[in-house]
N, C-alpha and C. Protein backbone atom coordinates (compact mmCIF):
# COMPACT_ATOMS: atom_id res chain seq x y z
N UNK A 1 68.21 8.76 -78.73
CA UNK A 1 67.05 8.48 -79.56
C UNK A 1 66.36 9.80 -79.92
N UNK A 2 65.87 9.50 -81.10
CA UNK A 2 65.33 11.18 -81.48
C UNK A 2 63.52 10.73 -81.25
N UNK A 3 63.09 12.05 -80.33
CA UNK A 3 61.56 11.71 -81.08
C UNK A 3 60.98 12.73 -81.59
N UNK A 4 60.02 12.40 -82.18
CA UNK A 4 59.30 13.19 -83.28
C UNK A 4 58.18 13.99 -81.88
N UNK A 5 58.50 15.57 -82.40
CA UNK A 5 57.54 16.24 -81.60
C UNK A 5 56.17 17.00 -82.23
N UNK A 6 55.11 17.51 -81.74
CA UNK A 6 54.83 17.67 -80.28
C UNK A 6 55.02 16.03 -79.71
N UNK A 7 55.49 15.75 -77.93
CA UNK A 7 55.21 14.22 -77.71
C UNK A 7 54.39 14.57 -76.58
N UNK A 8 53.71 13.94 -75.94
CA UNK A 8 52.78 13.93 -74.87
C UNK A 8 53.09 12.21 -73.85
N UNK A 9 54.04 12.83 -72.55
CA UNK A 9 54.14 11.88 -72.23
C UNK A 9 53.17 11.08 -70.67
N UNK A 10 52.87 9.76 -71.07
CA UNK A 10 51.67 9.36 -70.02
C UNK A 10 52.20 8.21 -69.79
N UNK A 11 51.84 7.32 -68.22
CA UNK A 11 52.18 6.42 -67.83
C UNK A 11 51.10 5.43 -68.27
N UNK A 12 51.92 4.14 -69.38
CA UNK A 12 51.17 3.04 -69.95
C UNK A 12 50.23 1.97 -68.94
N UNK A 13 50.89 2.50 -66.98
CA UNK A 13 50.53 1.36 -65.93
C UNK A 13 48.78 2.07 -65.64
N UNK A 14 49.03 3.52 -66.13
CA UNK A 14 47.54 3.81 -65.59
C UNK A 14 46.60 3.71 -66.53
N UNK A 15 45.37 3.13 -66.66
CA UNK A 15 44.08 2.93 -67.22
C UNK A 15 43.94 4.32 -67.96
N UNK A 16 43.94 5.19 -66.79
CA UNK A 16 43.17 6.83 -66.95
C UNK A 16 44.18 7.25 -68.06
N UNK A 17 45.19 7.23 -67.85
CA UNK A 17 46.22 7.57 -68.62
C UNK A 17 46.22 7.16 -70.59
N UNK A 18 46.10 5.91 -70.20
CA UNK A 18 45.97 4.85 -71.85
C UNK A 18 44.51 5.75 -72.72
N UNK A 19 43.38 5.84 -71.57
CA UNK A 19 42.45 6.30 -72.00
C UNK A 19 42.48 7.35 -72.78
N UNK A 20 43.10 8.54 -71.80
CA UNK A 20 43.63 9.79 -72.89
C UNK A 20 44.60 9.42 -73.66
N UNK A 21 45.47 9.05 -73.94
CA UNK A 21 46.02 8.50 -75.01
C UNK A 21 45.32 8.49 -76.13
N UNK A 22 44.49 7.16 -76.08
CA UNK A 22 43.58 6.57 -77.21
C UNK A 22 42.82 7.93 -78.00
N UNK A 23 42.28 8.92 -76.87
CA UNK A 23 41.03 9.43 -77.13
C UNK A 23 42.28 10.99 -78.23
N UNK A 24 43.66 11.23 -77.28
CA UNK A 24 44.38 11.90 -78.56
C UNK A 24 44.59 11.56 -79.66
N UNK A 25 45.09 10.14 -79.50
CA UNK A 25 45.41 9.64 -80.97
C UNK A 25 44.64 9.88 -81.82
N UNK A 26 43.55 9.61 -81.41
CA UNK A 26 42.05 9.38 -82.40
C UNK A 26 42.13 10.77 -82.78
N UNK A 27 42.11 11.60 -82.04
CA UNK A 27 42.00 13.67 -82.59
C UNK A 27 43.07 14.01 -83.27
N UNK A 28 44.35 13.49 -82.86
CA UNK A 28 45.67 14.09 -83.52
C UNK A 28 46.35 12.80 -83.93
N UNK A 29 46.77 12.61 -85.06
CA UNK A 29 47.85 11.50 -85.70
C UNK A 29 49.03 12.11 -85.81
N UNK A 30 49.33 13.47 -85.30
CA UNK A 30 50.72 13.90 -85.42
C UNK A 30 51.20 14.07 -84.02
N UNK A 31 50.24 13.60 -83.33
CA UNK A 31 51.25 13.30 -81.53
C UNK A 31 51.90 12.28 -81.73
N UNK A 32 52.79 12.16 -80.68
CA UNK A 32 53.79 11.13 -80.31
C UNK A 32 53.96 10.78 -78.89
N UNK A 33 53.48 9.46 -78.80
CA UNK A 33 53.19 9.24 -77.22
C UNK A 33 54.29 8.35 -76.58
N UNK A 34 54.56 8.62 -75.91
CA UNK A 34 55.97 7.77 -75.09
C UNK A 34 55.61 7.65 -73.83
N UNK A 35 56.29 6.51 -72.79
CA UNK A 35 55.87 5.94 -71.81
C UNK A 35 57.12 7.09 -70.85
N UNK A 36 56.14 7.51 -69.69
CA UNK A 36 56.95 8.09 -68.53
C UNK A 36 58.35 7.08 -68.40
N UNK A 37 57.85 6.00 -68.33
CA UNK A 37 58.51 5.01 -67.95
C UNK A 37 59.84 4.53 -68.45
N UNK A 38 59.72 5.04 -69.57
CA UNK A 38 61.11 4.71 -71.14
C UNK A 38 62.10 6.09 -70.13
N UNK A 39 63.37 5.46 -70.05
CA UNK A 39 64.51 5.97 -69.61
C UNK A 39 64.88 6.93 -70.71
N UNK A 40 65.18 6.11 -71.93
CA UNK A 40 65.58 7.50 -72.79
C UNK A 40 64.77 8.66 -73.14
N UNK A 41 63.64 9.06 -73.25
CA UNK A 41 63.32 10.44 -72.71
C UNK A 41 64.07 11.37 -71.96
N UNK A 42 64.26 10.56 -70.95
CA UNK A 42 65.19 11.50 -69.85
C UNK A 42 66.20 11.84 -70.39
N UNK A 43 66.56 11.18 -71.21
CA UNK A 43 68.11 11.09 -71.76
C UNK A 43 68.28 12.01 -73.05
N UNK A 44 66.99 12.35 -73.78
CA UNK A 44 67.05 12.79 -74.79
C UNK A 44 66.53 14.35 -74.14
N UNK A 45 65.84 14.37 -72.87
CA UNK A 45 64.92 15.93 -72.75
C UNK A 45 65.29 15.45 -70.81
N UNK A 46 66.79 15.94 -70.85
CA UNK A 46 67.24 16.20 -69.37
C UNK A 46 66.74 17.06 -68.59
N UNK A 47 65.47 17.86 -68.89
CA UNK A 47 64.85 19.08 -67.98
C UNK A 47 64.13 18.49 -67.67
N UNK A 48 63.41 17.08 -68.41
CA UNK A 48 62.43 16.33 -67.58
C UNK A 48 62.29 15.61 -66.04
N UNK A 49 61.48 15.62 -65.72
CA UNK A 49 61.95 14.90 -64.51
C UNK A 49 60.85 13.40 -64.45
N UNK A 50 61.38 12.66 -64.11
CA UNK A 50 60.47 11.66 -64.47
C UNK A 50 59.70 11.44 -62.92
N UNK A 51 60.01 11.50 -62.09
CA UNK A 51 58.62 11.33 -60.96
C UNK A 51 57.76 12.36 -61.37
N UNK A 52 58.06 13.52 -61.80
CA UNK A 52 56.74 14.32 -62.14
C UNK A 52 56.04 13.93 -63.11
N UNK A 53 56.80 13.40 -63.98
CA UNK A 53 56.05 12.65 -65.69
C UNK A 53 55.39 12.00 -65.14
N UNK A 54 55.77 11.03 -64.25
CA UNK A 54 54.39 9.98 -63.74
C UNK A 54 53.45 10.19 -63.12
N UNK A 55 53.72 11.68 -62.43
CA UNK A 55 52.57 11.91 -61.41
C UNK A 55 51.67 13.07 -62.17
N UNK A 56 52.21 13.83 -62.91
CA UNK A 56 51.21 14.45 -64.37
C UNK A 56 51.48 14.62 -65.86
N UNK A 57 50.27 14.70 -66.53
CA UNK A 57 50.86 14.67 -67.60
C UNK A 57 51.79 15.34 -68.46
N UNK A 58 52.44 15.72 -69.14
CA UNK A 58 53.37 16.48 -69.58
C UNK A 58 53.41 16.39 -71.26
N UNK A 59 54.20 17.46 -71.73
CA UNK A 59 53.87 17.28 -72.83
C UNK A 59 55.20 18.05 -73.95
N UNK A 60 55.72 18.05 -74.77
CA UNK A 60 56.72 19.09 -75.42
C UNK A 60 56.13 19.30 -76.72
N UNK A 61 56.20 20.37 -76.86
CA UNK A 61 55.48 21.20 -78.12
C UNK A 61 56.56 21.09 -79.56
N UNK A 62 56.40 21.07 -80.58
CA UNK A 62 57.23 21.65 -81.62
C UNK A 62 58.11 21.83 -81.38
N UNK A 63 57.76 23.56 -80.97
CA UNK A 63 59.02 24.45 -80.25
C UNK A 63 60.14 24.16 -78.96
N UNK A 64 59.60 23.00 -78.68
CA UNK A 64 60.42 22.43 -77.44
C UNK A 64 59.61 23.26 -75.63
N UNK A 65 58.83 23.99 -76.06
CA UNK A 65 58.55 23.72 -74.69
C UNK A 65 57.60 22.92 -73.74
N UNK A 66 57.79 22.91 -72.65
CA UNK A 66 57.27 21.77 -71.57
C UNK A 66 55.82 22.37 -70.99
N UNK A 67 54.97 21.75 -71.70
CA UNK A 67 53.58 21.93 -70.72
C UNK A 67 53.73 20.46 -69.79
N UNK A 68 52.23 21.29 -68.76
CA UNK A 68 52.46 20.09 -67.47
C UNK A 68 51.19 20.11 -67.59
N UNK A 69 49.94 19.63 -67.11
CA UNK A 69 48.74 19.28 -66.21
C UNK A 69 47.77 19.92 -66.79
N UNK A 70 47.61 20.96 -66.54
CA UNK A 70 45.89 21.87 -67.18
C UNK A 70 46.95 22.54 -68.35
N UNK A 71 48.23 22.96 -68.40
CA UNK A 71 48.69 23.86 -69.31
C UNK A 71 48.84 22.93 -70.70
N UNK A 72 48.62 21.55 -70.45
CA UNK A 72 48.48 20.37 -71.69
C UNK A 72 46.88 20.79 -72.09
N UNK A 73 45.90 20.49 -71.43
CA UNK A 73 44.58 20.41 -72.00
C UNK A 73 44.81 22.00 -72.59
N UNK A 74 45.06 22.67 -71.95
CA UNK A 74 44.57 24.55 -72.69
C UNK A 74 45.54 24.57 -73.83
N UNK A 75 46.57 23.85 -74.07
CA UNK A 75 46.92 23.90 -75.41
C UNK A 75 46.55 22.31 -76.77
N UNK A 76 45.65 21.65 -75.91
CA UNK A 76 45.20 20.83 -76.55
C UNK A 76 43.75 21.39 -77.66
N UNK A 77 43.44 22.22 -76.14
CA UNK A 77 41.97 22.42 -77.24
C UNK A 77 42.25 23.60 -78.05
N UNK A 78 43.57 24.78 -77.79
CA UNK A 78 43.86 25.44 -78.70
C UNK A 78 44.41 25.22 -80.29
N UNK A 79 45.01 23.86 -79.97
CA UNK A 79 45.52 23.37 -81.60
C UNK A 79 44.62 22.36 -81.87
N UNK A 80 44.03 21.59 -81.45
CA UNK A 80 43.30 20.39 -82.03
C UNK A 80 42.49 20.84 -82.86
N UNK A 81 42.48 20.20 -84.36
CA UNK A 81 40.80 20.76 -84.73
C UNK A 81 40.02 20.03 -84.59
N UNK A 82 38.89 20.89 -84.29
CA UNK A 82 37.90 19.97 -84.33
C UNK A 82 37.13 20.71 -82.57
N UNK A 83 38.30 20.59 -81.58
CA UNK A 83 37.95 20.80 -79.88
C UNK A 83 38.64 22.32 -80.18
N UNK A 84 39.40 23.05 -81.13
CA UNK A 84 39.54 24.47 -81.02
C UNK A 84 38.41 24.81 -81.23
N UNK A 85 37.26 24.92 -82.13
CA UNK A 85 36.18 25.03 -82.36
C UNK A 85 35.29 25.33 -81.06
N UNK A 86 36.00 24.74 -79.94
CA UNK A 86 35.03 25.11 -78.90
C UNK A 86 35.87 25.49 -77.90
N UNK A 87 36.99 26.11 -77.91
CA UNK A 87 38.52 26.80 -76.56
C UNK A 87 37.03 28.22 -76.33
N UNK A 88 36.36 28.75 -76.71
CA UNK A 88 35.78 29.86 -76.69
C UNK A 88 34.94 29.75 -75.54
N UNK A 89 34.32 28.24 -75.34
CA UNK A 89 33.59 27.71 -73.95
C UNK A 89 34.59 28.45 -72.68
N UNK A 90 35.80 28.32 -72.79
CA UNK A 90 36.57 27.91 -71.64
C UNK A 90 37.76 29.39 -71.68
N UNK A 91 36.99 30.52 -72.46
CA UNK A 91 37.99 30.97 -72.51
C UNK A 91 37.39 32.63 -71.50
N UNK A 92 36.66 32.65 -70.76
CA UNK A 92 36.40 33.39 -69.32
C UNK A 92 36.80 32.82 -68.14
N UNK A 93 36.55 33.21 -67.10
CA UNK A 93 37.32 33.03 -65.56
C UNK A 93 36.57 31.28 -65.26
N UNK A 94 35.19 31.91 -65.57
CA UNK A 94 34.20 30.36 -64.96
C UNK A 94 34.94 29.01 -65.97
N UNK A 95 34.91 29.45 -67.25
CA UNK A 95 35.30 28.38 -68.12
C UNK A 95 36.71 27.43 -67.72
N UNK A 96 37.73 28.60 -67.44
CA UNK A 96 39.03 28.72 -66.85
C UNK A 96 38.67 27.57 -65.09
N UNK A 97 37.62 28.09 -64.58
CA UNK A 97 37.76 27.15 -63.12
C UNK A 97 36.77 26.01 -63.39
N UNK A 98 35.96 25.75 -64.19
CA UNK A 98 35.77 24.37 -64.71
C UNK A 98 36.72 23.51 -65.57
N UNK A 99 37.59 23.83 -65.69
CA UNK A 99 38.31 23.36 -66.55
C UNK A 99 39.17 22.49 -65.59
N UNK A 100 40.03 23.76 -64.91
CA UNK A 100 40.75 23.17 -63.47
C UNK A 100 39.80 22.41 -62.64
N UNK A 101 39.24 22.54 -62.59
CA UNK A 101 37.93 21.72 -61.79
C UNK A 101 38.18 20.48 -62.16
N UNK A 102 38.09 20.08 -63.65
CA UNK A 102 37.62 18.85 -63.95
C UNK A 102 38.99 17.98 -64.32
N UNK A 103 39.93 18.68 -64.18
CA UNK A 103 41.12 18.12 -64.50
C UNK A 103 42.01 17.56 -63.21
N UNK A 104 41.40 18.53 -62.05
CA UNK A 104 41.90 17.79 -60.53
C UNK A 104 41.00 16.93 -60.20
N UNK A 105 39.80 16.50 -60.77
CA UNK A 105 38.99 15.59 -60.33
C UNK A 105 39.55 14.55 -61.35
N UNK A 106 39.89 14.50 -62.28
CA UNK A 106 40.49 13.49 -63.27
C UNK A 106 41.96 13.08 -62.82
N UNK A 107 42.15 14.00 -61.89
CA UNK A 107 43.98 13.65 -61.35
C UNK A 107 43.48 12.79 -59.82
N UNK A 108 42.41 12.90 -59.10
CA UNK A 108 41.91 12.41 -58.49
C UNK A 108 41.74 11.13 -58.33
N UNK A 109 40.92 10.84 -59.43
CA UNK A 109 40.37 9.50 -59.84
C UNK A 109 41.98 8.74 -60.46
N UNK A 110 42.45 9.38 -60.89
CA UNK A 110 43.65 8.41 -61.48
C UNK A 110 44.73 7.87 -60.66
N UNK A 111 45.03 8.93 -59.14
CA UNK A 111 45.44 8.31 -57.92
C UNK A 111 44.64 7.72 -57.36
N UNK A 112 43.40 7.14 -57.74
CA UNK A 112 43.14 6.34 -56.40
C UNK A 112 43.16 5.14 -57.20
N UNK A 113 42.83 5.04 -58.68
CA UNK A 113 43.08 3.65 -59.74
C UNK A 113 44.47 3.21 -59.10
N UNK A 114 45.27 4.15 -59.29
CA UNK A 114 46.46 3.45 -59.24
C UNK A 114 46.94 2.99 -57.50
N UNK A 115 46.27 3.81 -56.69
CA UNK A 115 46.47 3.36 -55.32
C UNK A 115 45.49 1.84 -55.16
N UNK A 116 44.18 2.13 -55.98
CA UNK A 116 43.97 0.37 -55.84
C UNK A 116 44.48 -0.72 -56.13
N UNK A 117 44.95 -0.29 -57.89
CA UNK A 117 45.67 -1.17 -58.44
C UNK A 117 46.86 -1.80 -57.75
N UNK A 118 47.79 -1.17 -56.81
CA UNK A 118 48.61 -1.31 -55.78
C UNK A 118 48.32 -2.25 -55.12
N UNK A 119 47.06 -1.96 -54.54
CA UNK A 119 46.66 -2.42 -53.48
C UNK A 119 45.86 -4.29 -53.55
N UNK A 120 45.54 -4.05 -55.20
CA UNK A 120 45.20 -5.60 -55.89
C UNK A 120 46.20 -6.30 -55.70
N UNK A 121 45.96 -7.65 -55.10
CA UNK A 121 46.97 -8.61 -55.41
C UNK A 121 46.91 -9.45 -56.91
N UNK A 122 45.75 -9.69 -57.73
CA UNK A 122 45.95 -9.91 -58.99
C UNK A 122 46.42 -8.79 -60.00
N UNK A 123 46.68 -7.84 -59.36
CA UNK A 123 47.34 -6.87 -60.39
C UNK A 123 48.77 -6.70 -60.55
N UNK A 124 49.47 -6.83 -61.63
CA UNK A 124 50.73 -6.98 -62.54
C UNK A 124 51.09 -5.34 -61.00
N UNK A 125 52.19 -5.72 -61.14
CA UNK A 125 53.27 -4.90 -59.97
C UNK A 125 54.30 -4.21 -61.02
N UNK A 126 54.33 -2.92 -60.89
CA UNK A 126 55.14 -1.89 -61.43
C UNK A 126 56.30 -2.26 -61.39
């Protein structure tokens, strides 16, 4: 299967996940979002690894290369327009450890959704 790049791939089971989704789509109509979960990815971009796809976000550029986790947001707000307008916030040491800051607290919160969700018995099972 061919996909159209940049793609940014996120797991459809997590809330946190769908959320950023939505909130890219809305900024960029030239992403392409695919589910960790879809086998052919793997099949089409064999450097991937899919337990890591699920456990952060990931992303392939144009050019074919692989961002992971904070190296997605620092090239999000570098191409997006609109949030490049403001990479200049984040572009000293402090800006740089709020950034990481807020992105392990967002990786945080999205393991424990999904450790509840687990843990729900009315919740749909992976």
């Amino acid at each position: 299967m061919n996909y159209q790049l940049p793609l940014v791939l996120f797991d459809p089971e997590c809330p946190l996940c769908l959320r950023f989704k939505q909130g890219l789509g809305f900024l960029d109509k030239n992403l392409t979002f695919v589910s960790a979960r879809d086998e052919d990815v793997f099949i089409a971009f064999p450097e991937l690894n899919r337990q890591e796809c699920l456990e952060t976000v990931h992303m392939i550029t144009a050019d074919r290369k692989i961002l992971k986790g904070p190296e997605v947001v620092d090239h999000l707000v570098e191409t997006l327009p609109g949030v490049s307008k403001l990479a200049w916030l984040l572009d000293n040491e402090q800006g740089k450890r709020v950034k990481n800051y807020f992105y392990e607290k967002v990786e945080e919160l999205r393991e424990l959704t999904n450790k509840k969700q687990s843990e729900c018995e009315q919740c749909p099972r992976k």
